[in-house]
N, C-alpha and C. Protein backbone atom coordinates (compact mmCIF):
# COMPACT_ATOMS: atom_id res chain seq x y z
N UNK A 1 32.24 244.92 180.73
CA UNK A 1 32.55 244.02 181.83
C UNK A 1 31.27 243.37 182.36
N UNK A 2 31.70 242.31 183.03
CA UNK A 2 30.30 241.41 183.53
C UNK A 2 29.03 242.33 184.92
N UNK A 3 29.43 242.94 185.45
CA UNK A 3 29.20 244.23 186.19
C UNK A 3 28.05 244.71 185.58
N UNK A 4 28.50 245.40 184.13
CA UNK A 4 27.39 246.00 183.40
C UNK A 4 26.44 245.55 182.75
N UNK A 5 26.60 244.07 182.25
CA UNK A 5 25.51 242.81 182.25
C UNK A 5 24.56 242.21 183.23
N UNK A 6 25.34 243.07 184.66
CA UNK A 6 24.19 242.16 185.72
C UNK A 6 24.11 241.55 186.26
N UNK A 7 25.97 241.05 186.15
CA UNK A 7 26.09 239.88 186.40
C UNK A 7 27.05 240.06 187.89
N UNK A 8 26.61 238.74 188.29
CA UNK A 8 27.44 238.52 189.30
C UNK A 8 28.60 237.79 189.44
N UNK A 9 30.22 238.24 189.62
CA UNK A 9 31.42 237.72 189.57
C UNK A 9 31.55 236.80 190.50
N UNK A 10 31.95 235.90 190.72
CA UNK A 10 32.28 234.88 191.64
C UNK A 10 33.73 234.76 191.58
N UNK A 11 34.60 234.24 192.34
CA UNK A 11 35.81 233.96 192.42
C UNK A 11 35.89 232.28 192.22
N UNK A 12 36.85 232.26 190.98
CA UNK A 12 36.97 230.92 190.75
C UNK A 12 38.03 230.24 191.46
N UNK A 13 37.96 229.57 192.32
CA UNK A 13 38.46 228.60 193.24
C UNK A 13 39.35 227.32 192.72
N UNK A 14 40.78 226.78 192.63
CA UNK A 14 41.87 225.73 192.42
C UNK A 14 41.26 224.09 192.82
N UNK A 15 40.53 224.13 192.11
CA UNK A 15 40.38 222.33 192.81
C UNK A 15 41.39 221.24 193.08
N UNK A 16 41.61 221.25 194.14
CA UNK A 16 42.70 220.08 194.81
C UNK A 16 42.65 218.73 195.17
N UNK A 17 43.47 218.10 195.37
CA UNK A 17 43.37 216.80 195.25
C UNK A 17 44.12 216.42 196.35
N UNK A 18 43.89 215.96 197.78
CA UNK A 18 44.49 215.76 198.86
C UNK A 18 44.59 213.96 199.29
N UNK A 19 46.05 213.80 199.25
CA UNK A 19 45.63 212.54 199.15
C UNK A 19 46.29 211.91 200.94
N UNK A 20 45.77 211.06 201.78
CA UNK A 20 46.03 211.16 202.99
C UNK A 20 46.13 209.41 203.32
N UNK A 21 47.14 208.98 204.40
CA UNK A 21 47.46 207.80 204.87
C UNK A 21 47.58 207.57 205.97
N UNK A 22 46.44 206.58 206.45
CA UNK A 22 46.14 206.57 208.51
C UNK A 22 46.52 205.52 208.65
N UNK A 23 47.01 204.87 210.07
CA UNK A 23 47.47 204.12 210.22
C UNK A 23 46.42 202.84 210.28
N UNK A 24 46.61 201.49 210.17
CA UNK A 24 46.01 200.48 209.37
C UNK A 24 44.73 200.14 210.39
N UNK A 25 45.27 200.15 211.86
CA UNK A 25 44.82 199.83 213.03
C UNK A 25 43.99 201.00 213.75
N UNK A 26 43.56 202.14 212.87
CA UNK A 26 42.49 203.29 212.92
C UNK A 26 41.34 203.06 213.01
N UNK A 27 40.51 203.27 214.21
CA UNK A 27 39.20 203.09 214.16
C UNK A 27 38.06 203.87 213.62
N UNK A 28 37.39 203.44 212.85
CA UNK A 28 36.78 204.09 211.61
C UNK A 28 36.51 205.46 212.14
N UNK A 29 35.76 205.83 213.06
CA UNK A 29 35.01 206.89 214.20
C UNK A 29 36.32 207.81 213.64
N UNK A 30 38.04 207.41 214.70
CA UNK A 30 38.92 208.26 215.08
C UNK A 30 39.33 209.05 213.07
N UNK A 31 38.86 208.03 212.13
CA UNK A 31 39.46 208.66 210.37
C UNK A 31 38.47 209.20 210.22
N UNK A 32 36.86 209.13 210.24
CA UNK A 32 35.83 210.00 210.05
C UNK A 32 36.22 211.32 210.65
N UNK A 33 36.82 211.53 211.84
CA UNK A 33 36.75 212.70 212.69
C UNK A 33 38.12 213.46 211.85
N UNK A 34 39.26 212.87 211.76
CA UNK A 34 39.97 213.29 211.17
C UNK A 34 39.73 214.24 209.62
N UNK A 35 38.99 213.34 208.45
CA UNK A 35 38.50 213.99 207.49
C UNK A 35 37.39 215.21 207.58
N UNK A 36 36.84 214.99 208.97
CA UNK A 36 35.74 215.87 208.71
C UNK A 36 36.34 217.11 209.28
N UNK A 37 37.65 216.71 210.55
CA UNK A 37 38.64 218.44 210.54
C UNK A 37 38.85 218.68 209.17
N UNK A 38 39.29 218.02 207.95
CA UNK A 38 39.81 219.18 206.52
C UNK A 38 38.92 219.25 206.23
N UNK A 39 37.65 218.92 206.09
CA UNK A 39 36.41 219.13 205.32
C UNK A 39 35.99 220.73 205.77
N UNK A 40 36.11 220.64 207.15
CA UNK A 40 35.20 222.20 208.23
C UNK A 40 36.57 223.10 207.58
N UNK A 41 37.83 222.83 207.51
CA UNK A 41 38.65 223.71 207.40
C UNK A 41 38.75 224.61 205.41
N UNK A 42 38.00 223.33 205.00
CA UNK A 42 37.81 223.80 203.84
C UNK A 42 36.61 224.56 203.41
N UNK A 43 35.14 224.24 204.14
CA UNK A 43 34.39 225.47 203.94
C UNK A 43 34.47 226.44 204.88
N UNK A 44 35.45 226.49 206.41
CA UNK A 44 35.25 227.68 206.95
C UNK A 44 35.75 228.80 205.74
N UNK A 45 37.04 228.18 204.90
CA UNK A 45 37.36 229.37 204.08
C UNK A 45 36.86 229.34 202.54
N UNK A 46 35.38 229.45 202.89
CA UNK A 46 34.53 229.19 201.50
C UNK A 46 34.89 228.22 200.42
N UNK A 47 35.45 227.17 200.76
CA UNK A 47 35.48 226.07 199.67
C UNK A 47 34.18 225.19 199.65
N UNK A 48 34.22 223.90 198.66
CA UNK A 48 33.57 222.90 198.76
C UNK A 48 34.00 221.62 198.49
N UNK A 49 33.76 220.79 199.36
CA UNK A 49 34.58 219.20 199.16
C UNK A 49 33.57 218.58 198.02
N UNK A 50 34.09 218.02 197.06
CA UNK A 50 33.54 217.68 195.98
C UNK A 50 32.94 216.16 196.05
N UNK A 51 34.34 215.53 197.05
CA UNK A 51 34.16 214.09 197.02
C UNK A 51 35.28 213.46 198.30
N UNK A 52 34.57 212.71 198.99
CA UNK A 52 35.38 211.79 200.10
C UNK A 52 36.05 210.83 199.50
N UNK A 53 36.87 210.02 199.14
CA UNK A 53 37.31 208.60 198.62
C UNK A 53 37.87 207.64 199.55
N UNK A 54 37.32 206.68 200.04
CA UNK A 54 38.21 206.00 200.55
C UNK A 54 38.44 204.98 199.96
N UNK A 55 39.92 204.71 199.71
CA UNK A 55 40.42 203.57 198.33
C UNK A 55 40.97 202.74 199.19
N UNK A 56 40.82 202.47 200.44
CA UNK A 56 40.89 200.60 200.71
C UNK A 56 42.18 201.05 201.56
N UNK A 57 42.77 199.83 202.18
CA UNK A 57 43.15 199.80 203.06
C UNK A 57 44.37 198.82 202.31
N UNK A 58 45.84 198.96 202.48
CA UNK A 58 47.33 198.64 201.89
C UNK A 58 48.35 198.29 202.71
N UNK A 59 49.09 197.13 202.19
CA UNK A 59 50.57 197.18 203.10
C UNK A 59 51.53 198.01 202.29
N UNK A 60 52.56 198.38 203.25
CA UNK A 60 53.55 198.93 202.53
C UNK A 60 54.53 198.42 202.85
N UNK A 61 55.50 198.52 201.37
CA UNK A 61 56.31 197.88 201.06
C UNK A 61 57.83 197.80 202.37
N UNK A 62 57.51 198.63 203.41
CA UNK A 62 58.55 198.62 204.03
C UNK A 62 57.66 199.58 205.54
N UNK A 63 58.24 199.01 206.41
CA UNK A 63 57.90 199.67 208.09
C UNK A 63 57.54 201.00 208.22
N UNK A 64 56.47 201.59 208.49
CA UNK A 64 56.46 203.15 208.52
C UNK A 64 56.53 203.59 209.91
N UNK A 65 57.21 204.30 210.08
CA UNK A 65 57.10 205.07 211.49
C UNK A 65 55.85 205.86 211.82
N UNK A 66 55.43 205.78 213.05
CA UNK A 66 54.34 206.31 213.40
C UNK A 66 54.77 207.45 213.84
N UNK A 67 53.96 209.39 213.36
CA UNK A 67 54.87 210.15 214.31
C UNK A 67 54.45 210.52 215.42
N UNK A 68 54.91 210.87 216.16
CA UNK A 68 54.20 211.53 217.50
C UNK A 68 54.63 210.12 218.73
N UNK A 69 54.82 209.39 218.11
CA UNK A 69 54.59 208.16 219.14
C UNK A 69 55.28 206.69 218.83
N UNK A 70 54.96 205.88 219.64
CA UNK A 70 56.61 204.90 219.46
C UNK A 70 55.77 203.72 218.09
N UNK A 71 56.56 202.91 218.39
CA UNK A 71 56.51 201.98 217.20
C UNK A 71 56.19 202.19 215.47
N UNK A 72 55.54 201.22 214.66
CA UNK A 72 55.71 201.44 213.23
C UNK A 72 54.63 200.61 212.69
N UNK A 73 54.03 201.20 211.51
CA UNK A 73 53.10 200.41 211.25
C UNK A 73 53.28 199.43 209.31
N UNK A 74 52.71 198.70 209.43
CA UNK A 74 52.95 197.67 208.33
C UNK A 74 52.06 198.20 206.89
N UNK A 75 50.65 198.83 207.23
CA UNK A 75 49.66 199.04 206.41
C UNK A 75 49.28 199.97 206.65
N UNK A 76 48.35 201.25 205.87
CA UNK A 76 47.58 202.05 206.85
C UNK A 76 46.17 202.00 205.16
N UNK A 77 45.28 202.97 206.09
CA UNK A 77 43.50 203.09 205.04
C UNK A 77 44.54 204.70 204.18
N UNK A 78 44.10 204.38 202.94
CA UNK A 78 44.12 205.51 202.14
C UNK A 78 43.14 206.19 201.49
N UNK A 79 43.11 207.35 201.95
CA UNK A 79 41.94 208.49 201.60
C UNK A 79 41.81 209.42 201.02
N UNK A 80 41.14 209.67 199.81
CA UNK A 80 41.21 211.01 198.69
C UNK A 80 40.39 211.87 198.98
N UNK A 81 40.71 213.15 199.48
CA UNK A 81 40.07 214.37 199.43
C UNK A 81 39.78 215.22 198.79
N UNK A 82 38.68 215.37 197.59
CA UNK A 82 38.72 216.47 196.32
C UNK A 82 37.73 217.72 196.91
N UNK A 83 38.79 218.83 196.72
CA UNK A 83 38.01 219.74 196.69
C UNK A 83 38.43 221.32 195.78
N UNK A 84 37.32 222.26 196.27
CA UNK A 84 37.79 223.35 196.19
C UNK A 84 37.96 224.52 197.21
N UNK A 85 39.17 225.13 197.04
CA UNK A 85 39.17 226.41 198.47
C UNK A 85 40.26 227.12 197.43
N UNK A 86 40.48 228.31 198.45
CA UNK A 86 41.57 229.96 198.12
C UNK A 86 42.46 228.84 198.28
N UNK A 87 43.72 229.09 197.51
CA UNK A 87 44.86 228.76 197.58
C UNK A 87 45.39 229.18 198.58
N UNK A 88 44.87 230.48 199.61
CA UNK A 88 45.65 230.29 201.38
C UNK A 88 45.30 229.58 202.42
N UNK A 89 44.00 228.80 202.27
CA UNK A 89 43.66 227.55 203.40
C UNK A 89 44.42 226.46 203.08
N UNK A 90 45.65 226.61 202.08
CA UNK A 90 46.11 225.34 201.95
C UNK A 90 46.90 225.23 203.31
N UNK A 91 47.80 226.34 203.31
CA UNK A 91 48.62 226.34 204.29
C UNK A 91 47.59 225.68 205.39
N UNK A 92 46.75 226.36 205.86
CA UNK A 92 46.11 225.89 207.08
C UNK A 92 45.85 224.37 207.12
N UNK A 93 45.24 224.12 206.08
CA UNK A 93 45.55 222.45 205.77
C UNK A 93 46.44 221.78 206.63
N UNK A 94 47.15 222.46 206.35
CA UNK A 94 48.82 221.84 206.29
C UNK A 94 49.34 221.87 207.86
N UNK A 95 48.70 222.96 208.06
CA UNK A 95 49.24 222.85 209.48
C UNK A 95 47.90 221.85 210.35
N UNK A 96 47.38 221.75 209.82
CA UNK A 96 45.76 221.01 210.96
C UNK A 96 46.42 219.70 210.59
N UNK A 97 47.09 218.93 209.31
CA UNK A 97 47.35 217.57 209.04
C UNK A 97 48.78 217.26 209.67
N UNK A 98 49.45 218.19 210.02
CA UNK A 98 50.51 217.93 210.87
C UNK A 98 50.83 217.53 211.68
N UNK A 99 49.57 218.46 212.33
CA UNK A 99 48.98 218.01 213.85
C UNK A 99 48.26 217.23 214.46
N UNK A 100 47.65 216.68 213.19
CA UNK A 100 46.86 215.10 213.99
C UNK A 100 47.68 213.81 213.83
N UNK A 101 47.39 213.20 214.96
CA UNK A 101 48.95 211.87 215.14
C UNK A 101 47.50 211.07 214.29
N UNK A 102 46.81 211.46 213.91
CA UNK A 102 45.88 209.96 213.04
C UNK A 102 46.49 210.14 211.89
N UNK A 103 47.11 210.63 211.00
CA UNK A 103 47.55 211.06 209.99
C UNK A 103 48.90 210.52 209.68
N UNK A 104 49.52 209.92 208.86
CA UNK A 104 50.84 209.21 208.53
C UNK A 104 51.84 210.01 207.63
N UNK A 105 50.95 210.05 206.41
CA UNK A 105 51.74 211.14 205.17
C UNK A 105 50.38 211.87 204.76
N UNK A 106 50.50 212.56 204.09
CA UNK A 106 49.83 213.12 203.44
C UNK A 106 50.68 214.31 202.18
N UNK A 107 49.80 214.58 200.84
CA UNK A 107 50.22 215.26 200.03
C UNK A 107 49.31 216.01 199.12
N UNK A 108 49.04 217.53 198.85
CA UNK A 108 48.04 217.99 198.46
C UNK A 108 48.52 218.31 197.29
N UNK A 109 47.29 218.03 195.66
CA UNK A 109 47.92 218.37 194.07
C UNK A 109 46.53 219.56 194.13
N UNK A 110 47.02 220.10 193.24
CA UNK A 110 46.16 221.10 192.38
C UNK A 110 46.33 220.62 191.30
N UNK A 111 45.10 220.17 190.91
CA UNK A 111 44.40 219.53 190.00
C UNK A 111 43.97 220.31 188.92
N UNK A 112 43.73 222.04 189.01
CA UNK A 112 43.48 222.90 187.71
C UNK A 112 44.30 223.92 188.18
């Protein structure tokens, strides 16, 4: 075993692929703050964000409801989150992206 080589085991970590949609009329500051809550939430539980993406800003094809609050929006900025963490900070993820009204949809892949 690797033990008796000397070696040191590491735990190999699920790299994910989080993909996230703010509303169009988001001020850059209020989506920075937003990404950088999953970023802290991903190395408090020893992960590492691999890569920020932000792929531009889209209409959609039909009215989206805003949640938390009244009206609907036409477009929002779309943002790729790659990283790695334990497959149980997803949940936490999940509940921190729930909870921010900057947030529209969002959907997390495991990528390996």
């Amino acid at each position: 075993n690797a033990e008796s080589w000397g070696l040191q085991i590491t735990e190999i970590m699920p790299l994910y692929n989080m993909f996230v949609i703010m509303p169009q009329q988001l001020m850059a500051t209020r989506m920075a703050h937003s990404v950088k809550r999953i970023a802290q939430v991903v190395l408090n539980n020893g992960g590492t964000v691999r890569k920020v993406e932000n792929t531009g800003e889209r209409y959609f094809c039909y009215e989206m409801k805003r949640r938390r609050s009244r009206g609907s929006v036409t477009g929002g900025h779309y943002v790729n989150v790659h990283f790695d963490v334990k497959s149980e900070a997803i949940k936490e993820l999940d509940q921190l992206i729930s909870s921010d009204v900057n947030v529209l949809r969002w959907a997390t892949f495991k990528v390996q």
